[in-house]
N, C-alpha and C. Protein backbone atom coordinates (compact mmCIF):
# COMPACT_ATOMS: atom_id res chain seq x y z
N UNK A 1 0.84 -1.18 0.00
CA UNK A 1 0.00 0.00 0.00
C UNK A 1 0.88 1.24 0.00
N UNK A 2 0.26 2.23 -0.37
CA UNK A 2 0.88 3.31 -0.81
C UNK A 2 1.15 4.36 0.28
N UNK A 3 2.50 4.58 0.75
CA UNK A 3 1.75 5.62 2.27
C UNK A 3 1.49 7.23 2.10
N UNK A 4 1.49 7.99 3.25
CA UNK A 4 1.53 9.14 2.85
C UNK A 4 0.44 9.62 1.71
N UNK A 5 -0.64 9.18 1.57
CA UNK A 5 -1.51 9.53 0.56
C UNK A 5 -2.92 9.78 1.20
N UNK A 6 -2.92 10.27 2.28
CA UNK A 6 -4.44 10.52 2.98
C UNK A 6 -4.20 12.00 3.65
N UNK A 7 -5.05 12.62 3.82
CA UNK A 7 -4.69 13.62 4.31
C UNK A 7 -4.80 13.52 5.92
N UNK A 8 -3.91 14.45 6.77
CA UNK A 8 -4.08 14.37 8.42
C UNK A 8 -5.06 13.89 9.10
N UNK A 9 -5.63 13.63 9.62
CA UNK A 9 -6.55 13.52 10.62
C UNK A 9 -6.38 13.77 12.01
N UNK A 10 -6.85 15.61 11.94
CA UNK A 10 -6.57 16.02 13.26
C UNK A 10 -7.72 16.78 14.20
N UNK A 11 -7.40 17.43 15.37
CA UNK A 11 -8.28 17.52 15.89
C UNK A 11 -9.14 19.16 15.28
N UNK A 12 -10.09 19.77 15.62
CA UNK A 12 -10.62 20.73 15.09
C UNK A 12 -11.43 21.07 15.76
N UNK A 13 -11.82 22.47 15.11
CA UNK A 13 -12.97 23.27 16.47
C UNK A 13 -13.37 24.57 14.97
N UNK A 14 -14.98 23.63 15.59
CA UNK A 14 -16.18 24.71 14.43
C UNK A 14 -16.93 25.38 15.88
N UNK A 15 -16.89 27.14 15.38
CA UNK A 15 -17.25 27.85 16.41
C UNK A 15 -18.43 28.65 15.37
N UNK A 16 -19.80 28.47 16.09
CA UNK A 16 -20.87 29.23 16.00
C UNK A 16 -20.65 30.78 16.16
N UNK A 17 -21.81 31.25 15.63
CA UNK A 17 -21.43 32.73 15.91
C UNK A 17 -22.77 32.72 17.19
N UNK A 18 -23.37 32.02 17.75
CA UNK A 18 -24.61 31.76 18.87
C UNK A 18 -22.84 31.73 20.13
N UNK A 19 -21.78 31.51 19.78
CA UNK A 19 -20.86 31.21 20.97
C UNK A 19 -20.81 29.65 21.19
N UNK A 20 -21.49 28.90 20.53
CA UNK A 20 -21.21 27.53 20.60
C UNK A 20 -19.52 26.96 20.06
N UNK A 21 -19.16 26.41 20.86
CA UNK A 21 -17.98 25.60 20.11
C UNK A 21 -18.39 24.38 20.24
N UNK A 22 -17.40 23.21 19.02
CA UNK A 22 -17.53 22.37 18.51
C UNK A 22 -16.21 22.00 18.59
N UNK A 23 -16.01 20.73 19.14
CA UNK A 23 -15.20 20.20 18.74
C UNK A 23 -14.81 19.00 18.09
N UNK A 24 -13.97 18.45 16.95
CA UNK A 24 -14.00 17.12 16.28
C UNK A 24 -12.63 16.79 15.80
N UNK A 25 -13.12 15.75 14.91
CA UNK A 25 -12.02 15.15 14.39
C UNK A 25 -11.97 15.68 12.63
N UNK A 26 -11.20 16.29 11.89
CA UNK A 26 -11.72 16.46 10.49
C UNK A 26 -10.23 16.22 9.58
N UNK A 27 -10.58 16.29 8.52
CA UNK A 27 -8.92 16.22 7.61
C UNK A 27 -9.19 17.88 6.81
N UNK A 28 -10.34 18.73 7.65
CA UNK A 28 -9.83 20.17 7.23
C UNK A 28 -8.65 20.58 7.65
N UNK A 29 -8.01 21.46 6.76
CA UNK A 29 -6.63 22.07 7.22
C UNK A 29 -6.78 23.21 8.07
N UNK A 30 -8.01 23.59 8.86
CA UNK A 30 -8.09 25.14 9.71
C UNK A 30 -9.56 25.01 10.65
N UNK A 31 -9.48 25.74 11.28
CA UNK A 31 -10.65 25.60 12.08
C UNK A 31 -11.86 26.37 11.42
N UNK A 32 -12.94 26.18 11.66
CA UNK A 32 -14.22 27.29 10.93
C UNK A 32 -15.28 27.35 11.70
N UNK A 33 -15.68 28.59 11.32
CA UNK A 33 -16.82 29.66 11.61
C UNK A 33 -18.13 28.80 10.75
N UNK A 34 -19.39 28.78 11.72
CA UNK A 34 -20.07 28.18 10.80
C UNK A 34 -21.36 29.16 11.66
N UNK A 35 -22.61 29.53 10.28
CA UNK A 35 -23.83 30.03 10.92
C UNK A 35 -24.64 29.80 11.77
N UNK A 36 -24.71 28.75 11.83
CA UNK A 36 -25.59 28.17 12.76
C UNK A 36 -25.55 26.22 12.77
N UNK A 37 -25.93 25.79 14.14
CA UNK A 37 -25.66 25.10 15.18
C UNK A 37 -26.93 24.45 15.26
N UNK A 38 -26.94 23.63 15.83
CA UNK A 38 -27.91 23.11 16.73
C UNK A 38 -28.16 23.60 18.28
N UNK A 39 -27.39 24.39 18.69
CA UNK A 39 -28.02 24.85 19.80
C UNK A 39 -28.83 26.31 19.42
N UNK A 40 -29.14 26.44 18.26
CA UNK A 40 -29.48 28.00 18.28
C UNK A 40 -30.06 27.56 16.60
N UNK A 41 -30.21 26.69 15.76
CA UNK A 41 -31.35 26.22 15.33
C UNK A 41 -32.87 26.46 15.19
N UNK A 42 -33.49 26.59 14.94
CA UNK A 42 -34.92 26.55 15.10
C UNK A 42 -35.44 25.52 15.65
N UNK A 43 -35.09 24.62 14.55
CA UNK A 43 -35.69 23.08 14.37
C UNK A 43 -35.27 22.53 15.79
N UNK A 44 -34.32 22.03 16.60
CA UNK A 44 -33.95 22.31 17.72
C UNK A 44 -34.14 22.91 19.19
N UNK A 45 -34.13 24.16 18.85
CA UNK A 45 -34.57 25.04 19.63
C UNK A 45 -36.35 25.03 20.24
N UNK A 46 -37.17 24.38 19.15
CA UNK A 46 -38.81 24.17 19.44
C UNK A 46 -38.88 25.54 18.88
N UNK A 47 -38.21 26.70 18.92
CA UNK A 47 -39.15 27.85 18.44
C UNK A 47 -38.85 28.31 17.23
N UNK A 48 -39.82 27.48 16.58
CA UNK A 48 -39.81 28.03 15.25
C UNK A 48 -40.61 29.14 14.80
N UNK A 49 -40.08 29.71 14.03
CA UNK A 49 -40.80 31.19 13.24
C UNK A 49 -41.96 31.00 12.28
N UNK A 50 -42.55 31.00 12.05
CA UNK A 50 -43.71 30.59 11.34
C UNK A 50 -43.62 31.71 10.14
N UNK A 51 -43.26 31.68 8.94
CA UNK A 51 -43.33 32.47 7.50
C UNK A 51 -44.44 32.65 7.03
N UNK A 52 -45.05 33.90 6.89
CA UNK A 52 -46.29 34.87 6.45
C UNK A 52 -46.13 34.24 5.13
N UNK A 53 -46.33 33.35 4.64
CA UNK A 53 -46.64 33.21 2.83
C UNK A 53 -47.77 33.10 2.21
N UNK A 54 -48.87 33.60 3.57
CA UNK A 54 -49.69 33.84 2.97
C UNK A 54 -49.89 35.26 1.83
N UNK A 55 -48.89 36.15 2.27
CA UNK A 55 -49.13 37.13 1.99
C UNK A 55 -48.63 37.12 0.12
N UNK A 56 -47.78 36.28 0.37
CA UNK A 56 -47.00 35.70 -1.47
C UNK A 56 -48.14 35.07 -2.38
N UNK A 57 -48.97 34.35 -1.92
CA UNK A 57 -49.79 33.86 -2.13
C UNK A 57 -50.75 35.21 -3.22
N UNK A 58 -51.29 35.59 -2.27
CA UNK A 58 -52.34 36.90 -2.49
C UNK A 58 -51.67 37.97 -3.77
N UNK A 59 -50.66 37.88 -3.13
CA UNK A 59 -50.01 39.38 -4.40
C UNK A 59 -49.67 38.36 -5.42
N UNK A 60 -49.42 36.80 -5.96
CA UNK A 60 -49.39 36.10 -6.61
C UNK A 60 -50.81 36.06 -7.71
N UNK A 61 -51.81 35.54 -6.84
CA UNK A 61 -53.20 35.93 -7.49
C UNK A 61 -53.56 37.25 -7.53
N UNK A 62 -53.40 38.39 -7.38
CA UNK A 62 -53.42 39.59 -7.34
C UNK A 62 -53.19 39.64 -9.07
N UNK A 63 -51.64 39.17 -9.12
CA UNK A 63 -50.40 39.96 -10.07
C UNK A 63 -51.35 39.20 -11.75
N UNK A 64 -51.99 37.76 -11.20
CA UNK A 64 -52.98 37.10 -12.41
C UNK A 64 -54.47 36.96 -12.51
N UNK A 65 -54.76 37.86 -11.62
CA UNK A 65 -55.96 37.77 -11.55
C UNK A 65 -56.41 37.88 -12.93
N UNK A 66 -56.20 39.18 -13.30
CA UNK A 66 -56.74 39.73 -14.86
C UNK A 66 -56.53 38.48 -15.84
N UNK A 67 -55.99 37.15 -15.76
CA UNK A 67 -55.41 36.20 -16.78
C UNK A 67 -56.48 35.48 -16.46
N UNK A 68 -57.09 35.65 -15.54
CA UNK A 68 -58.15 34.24 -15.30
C UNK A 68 -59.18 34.63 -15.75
N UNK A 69 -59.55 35.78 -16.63
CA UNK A 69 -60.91 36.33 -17.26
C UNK A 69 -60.83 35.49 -18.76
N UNK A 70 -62.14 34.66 -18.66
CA UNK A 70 -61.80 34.19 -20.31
C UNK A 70 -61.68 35.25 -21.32
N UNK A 71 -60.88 34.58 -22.21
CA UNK A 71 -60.15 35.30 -23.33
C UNK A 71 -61.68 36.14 -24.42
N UNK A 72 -61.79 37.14 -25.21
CA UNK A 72 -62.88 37.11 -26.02
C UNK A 72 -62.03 37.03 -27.40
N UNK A 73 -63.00 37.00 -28.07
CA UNK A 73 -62.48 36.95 -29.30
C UNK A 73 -61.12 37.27 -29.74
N UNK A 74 -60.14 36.76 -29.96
CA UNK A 74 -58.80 37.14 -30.17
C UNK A 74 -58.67 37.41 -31.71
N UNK A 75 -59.39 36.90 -32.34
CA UNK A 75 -59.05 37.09 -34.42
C UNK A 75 -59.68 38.18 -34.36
N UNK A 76 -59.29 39.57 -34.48
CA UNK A 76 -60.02 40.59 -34.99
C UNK A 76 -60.04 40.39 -36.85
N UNK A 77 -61.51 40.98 -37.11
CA UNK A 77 -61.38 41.13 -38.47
C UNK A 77 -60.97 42.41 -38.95
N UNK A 78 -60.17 42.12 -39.89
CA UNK A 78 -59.43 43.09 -40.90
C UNK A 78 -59.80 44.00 -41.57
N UNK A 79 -59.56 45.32 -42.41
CA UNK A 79 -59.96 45.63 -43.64
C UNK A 79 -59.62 45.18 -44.52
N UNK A 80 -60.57 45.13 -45.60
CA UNK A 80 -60.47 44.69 -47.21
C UNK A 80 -58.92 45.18 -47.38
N UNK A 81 -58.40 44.35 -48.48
CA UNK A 81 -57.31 45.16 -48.69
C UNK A 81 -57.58 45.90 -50.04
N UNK A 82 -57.08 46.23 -50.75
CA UNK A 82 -57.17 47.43 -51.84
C UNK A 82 -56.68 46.70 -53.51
N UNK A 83 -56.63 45.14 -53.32
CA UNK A 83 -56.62 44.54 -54.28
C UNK A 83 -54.74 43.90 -54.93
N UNK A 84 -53.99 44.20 -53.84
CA UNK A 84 -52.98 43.66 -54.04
C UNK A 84 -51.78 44.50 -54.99
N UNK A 85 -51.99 45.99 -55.07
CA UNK A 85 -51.20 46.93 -55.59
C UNK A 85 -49.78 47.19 -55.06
């Protein structure tokens, strides 16, 4: 087997911006900043935010309402033409 062909496996520390640290095992070369955690989560946390989409909804049908009127006659008729001059 071939040696020297894996990368480190060392220790590491992912730090929340909630102040959580983390610590592990990774073959990253640096430690990192990460958004969010499980201690500061929603999903986690039980308090989740509940998103108004109703309101997307409304200005959605709003923005087509006018499209949902059946169409009338779309072929307007023409004038005669003048005989092909």
């Amino acid at each position: 087997m071939k040696k020297n062909i894996h990368p480190k496996y060392e220790n590491r520390t992912f730090k929340c911006v909630c102040g959580n640290v983390i610590e592990t095992r990774s073959t990253m070369d640096k430690d990192t900043t990460i958004e969010i955690c499980s201690n500061c989560h929603p999903f986690f946390t039980g308090k989740q935010k509940l998103v108004d989409s109703a309101g997307r909804v409304e200005r959605f049908r709003k923005k087509y309402e006018k499209n949902e009127e059946p169409q009338k006659d779309s072929k307007k008729k023409s004038a005669p033409s003048s005989g092909g001059q």
